[in-house]
Protein backbone atom coordinates (compact mmCIF):
# COMPACT_ATOMS: atom_id res chain seq x y z
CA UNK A 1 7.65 -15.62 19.38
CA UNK A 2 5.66 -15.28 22.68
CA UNK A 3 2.47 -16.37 23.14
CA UNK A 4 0.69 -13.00 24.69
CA UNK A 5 2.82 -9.63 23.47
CA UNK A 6 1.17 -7.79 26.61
CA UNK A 7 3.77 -9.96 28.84
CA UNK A 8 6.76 -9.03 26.66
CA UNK A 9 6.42 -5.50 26.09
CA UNK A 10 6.28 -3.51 23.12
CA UNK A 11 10.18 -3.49 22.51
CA UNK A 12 10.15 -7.39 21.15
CA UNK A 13 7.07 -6.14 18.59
CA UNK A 14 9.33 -3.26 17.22
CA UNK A 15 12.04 -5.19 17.41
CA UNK A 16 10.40 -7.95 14.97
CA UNK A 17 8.14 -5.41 12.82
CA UNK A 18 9.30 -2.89 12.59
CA UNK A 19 10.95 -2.87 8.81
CA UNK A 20 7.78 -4.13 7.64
CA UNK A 21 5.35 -1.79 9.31
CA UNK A 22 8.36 0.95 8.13
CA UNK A 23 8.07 -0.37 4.55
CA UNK A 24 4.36 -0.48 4.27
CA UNK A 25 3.75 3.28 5.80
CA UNK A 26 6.64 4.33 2.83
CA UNK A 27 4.38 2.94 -0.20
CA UNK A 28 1.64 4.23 1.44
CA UNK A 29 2.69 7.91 2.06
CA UNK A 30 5.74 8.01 -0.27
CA UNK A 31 7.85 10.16 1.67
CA UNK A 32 10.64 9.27 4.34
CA UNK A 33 9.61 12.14 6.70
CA UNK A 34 5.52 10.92 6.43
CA UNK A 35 6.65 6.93 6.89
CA UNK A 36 8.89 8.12 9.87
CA UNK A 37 5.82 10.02 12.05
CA UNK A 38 3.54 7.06 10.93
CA UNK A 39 4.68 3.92 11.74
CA UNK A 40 5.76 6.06 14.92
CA UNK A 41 2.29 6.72 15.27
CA UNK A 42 1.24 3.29 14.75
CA UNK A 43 3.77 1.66 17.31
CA UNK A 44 2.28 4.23 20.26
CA UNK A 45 -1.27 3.38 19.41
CA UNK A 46 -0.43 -0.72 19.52
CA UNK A 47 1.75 -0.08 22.57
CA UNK A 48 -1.37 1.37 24.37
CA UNK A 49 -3.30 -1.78 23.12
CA UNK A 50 -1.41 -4.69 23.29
CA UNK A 51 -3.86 -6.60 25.68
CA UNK A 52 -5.79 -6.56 22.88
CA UNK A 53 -3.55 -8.78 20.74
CA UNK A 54 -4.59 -12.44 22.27
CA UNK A 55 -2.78 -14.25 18.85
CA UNK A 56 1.07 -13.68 18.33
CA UNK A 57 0.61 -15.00 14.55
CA UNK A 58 -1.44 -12.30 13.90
CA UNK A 59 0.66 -9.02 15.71
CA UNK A 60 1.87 -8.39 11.37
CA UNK A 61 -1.50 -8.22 10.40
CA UNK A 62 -2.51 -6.32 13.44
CA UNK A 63 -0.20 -3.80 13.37
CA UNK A 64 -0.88 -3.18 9.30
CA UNK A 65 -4.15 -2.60 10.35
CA UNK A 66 -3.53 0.12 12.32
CA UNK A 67 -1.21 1.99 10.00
CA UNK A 68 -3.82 1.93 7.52
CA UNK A 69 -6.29 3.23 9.55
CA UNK A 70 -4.00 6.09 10.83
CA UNK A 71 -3.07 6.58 7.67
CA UNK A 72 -7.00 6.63 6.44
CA UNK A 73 -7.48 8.57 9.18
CA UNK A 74 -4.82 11.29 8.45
CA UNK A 75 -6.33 11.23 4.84
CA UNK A 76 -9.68 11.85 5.66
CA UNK A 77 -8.47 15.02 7.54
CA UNK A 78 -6.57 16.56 4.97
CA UNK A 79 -8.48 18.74 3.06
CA UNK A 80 -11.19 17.93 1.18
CA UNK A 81 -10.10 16.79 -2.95
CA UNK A 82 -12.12 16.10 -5.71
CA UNK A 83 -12.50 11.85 -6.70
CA UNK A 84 -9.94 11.72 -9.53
CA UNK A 85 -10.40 9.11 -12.85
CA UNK A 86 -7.70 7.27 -13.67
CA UNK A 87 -7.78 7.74 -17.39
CA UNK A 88 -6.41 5.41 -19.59
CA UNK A 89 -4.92 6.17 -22.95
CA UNK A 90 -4.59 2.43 -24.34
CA UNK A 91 -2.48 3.35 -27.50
CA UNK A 92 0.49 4.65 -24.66
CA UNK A 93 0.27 1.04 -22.81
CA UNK A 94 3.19 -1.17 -23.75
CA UNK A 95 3.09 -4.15 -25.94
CA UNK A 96 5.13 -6.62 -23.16
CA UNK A 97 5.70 -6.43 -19.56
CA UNK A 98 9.18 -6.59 -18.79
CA UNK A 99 10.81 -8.76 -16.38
CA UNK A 100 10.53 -7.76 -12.69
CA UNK A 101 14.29 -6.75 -12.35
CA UNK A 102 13.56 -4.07 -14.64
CA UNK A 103 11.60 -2.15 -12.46
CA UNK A 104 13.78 -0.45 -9.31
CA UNK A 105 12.17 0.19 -6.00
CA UNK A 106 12.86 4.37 -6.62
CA UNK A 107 11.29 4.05 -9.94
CA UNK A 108 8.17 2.09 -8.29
CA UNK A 109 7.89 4.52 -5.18
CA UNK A 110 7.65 7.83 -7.96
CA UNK A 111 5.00 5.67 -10.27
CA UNK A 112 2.75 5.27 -6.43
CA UNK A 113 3.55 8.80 -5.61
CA UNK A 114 1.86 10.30 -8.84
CA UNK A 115 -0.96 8.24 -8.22
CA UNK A 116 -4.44 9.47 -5.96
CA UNK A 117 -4.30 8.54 -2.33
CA UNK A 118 -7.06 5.85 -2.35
CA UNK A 119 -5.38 4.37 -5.92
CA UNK A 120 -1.85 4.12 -4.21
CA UNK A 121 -3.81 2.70 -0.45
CA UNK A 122 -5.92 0.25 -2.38
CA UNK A 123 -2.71 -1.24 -4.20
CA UNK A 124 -0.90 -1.32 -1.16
CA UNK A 125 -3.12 -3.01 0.37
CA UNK A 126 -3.10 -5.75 -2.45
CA UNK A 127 -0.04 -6.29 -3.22
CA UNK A 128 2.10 -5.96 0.28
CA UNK A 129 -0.97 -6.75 2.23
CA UNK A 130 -1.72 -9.47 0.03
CA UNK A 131 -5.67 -8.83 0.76
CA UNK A 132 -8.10 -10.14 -1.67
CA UNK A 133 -10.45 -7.68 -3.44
CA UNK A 134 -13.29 -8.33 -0.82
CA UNK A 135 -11.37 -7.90 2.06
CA UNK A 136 -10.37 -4.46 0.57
CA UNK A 137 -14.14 -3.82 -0.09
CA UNK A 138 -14.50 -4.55 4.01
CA UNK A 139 -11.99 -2.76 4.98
CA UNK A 140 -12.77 0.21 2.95
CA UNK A 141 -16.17 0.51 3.46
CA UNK A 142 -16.30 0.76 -0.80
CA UNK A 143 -18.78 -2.01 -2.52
CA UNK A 144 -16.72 -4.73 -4.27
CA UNK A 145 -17.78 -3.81 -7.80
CA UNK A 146 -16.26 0.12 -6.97
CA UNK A 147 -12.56 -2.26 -5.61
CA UNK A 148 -12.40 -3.70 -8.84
CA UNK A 149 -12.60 -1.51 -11.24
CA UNK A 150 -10.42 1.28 -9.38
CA UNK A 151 -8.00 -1.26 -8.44
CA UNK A 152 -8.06 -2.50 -12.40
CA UNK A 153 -7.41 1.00 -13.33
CA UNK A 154 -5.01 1.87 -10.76
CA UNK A 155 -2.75 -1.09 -12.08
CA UNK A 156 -3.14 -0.25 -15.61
CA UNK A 157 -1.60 3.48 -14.86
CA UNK A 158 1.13 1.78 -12.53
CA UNK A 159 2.39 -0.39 -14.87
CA UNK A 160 1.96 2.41 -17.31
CA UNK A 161 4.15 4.57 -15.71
CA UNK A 162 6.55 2.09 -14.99
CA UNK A 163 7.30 1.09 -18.65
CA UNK A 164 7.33 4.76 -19.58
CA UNK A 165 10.70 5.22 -21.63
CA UNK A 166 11.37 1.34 -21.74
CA UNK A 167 11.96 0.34 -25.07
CA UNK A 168 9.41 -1.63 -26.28
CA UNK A 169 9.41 -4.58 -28.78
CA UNK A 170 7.05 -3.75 -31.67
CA UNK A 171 6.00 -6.63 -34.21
CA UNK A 172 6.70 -5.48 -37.64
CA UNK A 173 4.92 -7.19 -40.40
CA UNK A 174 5.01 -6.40 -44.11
């Protein structure tokens, strides 16, 4: 990997990121078309700045961090919606987890789909990311306490709708 990316050129950056910049701007817009004009979007805006990249082990990070703000961007534009709770109905949340291989990548990208913009964004961010809760706070702009418990809740509806019509195990005692 080269030490400055403004010497190489923006070709070697795409050329190493680009599924992973693809992948993230998918969970985060769920659409093909959306992820397409995105990570596009994010590619021109680090091409114009790639003097600013002085550490190579950081262009991943980097460019994630400006897909999300496009993408924050973009969503602040759109018209204005009303915050949405994630309610929870506990008596519809499954009694086990199932193993990971149950779960298919179409299934997950529906489940993210169905959720609110800043629900599906703040998962993204933690699980593909891999940011803790306070760097999602930062990043956000959203106190840590407000991270939490939307994140919490936003997890609790994902896994709920990925276990919906799983058979589940029930305990039977007499």
């Amino acid at each position: 990997m080269a030490e400055d990316w403004a010497e190489v050129g923006i070709s070697q950056l795409v050329d190493e990121y680009y599924q992973a910049v693809y992948r993230y701007a998918y969970r985060l817009c769920g659409n093909l078309a959306d992820a397409e004009d995105l990570t596009q979007k994010a590619f021109l805006v680090a091409h114009g700045s790639l003097n600013r990249l002085r550490n190579a082990e950081k262009a991943r990070s980097w460019l994630f961090t400006i897909l999300r703000n496009l993408f924050l961007r973009d969503y602040r534009q759109q018209r204005p919606r009303t915050e949405t709770d994630l309610a929870l109905n506990f008596s519809q949340l499954p009694l086990a987890i199932p193993a990971v291989e149950e779960v298919d990548s179409g299934g997950l990208q529906d489940a993210l789909t169905q959720l609110p913009e800043i629900a599906r964004l703040m998962l993204v961010m933690f699980y593909f990311e891999e940011l803790s809760y306070r760097e999602i706070a930062e990043r956000l702009e959203l106190p840590l306490g407000t991270v939490m418990s939307r994140l919490a809740r936003a997890k609790a509806v994902l896994r709920s709708k990925l276990l919906d019509g799983i058979p589940r195990k029930r305990k039977i005692t007499v």
